[in-house]
C-alpha atoms as a PDB file:
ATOM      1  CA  UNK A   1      77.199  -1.915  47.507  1.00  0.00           C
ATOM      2  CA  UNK A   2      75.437  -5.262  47.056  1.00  0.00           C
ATOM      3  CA  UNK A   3      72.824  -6.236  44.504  1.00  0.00           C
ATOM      4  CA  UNK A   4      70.434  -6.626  47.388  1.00  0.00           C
ATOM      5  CA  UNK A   5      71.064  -3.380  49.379  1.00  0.00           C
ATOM      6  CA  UNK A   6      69.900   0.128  48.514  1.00  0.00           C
ATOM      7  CA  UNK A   7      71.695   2.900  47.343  1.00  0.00           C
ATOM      8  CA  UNK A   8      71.766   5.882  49.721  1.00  0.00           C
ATOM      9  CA  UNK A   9      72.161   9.005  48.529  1.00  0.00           C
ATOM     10  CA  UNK A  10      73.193  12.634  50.524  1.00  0.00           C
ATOM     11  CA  UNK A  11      72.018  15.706  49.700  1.00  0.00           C
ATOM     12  CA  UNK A  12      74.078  18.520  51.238  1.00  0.00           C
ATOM     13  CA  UNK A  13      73.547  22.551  51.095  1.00  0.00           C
ATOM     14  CA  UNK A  14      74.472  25.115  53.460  1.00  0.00           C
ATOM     15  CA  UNK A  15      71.274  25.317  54.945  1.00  0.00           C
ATOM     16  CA  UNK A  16      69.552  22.600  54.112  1.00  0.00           C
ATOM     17  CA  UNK A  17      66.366  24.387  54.413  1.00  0.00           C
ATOM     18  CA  UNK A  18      65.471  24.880  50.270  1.00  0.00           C
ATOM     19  CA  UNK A  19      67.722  22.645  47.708  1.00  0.00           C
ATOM     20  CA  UNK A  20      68.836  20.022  49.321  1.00  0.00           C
ATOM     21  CA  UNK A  21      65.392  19.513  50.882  1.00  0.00           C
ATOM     22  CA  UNK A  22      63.568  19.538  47.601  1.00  0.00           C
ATOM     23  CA  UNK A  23      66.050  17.004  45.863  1.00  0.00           C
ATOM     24  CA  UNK A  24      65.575  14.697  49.168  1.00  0.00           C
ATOM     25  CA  UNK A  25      61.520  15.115  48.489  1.00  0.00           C
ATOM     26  CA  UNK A  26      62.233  14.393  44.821  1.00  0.00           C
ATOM     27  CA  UNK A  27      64.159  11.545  45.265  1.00  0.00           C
ATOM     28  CA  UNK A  28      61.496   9.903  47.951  1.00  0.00           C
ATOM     29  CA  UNK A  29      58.712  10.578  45.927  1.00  0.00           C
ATOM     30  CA  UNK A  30      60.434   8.982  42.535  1.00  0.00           C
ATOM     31  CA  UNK A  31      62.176   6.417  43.491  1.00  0.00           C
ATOM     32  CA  UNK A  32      60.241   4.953  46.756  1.00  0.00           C
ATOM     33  CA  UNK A  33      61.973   2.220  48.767  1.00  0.00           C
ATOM     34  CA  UNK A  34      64.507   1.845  45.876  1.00  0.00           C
ATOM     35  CA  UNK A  35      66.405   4.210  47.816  1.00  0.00           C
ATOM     36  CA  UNK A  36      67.708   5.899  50.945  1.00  0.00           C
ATOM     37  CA  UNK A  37      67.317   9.500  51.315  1.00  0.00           C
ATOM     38  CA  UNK A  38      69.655  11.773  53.677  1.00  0.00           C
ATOM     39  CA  UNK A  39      69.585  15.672  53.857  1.00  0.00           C
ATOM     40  CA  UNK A  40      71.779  17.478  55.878  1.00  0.00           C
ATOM     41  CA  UNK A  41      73.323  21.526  55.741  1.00  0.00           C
ATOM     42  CA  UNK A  42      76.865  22.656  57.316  1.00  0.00           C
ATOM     43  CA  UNK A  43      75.015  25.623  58.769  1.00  0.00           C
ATOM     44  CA  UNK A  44      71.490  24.182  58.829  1.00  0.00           C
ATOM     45  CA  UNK A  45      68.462  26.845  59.501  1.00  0.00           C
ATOM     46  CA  UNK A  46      66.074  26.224  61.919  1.00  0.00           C
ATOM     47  CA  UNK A  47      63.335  25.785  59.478  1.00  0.00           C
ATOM     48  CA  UNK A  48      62.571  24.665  56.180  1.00  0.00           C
ATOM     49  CA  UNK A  49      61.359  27.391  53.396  1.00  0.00           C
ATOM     50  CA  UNK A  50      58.610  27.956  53.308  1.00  0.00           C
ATOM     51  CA  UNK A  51      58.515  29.264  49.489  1.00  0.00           C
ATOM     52  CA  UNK A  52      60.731  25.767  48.993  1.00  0.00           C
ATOM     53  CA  UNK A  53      57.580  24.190  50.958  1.00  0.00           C
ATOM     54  CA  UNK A  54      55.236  25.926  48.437  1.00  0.00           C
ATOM     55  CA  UNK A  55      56.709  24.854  45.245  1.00  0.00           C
ATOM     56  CA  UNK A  56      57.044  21.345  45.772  1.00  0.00           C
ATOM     57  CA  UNK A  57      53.492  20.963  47.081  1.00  0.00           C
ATOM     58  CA  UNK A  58      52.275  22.658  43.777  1.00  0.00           C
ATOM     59  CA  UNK A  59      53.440  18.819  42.607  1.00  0.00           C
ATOM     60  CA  UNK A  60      52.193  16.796  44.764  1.00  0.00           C
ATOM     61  CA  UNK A  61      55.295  16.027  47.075  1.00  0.00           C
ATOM     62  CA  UNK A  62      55.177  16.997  50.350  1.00  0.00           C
ATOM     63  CA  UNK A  63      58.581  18.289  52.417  1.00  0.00           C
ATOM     64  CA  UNK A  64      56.699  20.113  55.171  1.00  0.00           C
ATOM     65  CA  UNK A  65      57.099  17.988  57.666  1.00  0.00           C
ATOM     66  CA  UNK A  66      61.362  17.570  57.186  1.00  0.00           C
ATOM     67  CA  UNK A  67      63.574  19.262  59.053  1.00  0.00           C
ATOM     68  CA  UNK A  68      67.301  20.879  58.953  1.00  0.00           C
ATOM     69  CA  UNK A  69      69.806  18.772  59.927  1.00  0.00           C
ATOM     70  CA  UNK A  70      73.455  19.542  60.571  1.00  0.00           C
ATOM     71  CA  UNK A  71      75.935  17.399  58.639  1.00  0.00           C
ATOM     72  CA  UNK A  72      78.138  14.828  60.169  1.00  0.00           C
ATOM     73  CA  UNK A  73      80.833  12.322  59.223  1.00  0.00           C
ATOM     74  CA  UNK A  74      78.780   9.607  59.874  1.00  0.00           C
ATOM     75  CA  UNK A  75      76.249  10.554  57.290  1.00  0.00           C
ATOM     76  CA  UNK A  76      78.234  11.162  54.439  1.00  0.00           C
ATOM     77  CA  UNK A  77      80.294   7.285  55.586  1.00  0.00           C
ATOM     78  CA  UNK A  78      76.562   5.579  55.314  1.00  0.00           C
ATOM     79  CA  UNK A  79      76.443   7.212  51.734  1.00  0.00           C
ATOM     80  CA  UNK A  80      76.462   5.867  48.232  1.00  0.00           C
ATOM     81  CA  UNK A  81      76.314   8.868  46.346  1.00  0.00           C
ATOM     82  CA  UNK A  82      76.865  12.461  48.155  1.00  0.00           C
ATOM     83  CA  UNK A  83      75.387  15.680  46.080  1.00  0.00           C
ATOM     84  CA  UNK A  84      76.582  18.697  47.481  1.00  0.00           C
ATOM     85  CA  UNK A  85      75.214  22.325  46.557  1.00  0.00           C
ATOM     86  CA  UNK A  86      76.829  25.072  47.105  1.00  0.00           C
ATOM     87  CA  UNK A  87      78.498  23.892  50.508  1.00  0.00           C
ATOM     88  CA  UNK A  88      82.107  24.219  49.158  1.00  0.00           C
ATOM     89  CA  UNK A  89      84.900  22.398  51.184  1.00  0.00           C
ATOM     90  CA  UNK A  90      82.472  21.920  54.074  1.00  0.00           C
ATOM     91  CA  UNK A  91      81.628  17.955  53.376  1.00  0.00           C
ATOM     92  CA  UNK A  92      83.979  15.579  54.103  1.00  0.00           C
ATOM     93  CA  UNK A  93      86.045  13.105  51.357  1.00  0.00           C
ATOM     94  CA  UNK A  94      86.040   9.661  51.766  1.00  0.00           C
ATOM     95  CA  UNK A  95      87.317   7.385  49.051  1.00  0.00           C
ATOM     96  CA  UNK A  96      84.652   4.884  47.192  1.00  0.00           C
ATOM     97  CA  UNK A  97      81.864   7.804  47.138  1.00  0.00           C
ATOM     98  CA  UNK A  98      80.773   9.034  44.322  1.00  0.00           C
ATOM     99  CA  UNK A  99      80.640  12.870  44.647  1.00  0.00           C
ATOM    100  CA  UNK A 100      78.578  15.066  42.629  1.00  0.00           C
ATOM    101  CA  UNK A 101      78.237  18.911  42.605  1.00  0.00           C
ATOM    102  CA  UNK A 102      74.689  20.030  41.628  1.00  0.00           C
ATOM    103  CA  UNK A 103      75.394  23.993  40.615  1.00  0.00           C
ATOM    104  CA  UNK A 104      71.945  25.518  41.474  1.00  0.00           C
ATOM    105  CA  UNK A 105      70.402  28.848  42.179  1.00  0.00           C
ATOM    106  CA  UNK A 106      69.888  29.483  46.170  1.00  0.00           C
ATOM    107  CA  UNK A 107      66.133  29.657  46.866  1.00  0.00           C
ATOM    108  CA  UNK A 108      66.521  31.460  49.621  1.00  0.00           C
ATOM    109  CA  UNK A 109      65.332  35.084  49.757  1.00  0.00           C
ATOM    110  CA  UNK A 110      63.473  34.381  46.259  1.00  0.00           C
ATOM    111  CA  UNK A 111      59.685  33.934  45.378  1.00  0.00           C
ATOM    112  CA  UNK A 112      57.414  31.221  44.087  1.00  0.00           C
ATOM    113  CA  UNK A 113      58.533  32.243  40.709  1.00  0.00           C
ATOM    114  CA  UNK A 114      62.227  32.467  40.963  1.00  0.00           C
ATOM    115  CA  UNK A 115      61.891  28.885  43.019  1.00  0.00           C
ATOM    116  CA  UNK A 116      59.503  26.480  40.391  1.00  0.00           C
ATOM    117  CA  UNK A 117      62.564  26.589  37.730  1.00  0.00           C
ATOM    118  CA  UNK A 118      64.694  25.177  40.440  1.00  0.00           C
ATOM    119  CA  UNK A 119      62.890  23.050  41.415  1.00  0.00           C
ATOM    120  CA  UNK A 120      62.197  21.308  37.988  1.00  0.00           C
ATOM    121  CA  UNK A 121      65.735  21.330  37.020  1.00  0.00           C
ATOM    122  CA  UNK A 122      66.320  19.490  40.359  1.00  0.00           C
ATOM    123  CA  UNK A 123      63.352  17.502  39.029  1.00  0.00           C
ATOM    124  CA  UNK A 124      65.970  16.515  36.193  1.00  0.00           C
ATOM    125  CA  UNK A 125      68.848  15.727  37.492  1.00  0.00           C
ATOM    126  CA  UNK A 126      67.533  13.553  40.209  1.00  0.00           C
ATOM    127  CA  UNK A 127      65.357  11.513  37.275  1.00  0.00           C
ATOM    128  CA  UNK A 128      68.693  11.388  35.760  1.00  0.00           C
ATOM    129  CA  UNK A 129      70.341   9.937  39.571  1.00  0.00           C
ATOM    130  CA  UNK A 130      67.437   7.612  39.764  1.00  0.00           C
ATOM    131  CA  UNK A 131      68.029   6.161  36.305  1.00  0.00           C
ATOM    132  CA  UNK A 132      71.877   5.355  36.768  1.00  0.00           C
ATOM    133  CA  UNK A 133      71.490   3.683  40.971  1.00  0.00           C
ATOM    134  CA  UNK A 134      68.297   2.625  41.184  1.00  0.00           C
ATOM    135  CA  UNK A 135      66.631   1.939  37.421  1.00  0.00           C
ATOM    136  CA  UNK A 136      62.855   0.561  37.869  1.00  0.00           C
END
């Protein structure tokens, strides 16, 4: 990676209809153009959650409009930094990433309430992302 080019990051859940979703939204919405944003599932749904929806437009960021994607090769070569949750040996390796795995609660299935704690903690740890690859 160059001094010039932008990091791009990969967020990867089963689904990629809740978690992965709202760390993608997160990471747009703090970061801007500093970065590139990918979200991708193994088994991706057909939609987004809706309760997933919900909590992150409680803060002003809006995913409604994203969609699941499956996960290929090519997305996780074109990556910087790939954050996987939950998706087990289902992303590919390739040497020079920098893996991470975020261990969060599913939000599938759960309510507004369960969801808003997951989504702040992913809140935190993508702050924490942004400072270390793309500090203001």
């Amino acid at each position: 990676m160059t001094e010039t080019s932008k990091p791009t990051v990969l967020f990867v859940c089963v689904h990629n209809a809740g978690r992965s979703q709202m760390a993608a939204g997160w990471l747009q919405h703090l970061a801007g153009d500093r970065v590139e944003v990918l979200s991708a599932g193994s088994e991706p749904k057909d939609q987004i959650n809706p309760v997933a929806v919900e909590a992150m437009a409680e803060v002003g960021v809006d995913i409604a409009g994203n969609t699941p994607k499956i996960l290929t090769v090519d997305a996780v070569k074109e990556s910087d930094v790939v954050i996987t949750m939950g998706c087990g040996d289902a992303c590919p390796i390739f040497p020079g990433k920098r893996y991470e795995d975020w261990a969060l609660q599913d939000p599938a299935g759960q309510g507004i309430e369960t969801v808003r704690p997951i989504r702040d903690e992913i809140r935190d740890r993508v702050e924490a992302l942004i400072a270390e690859i793309a500090p203001a």
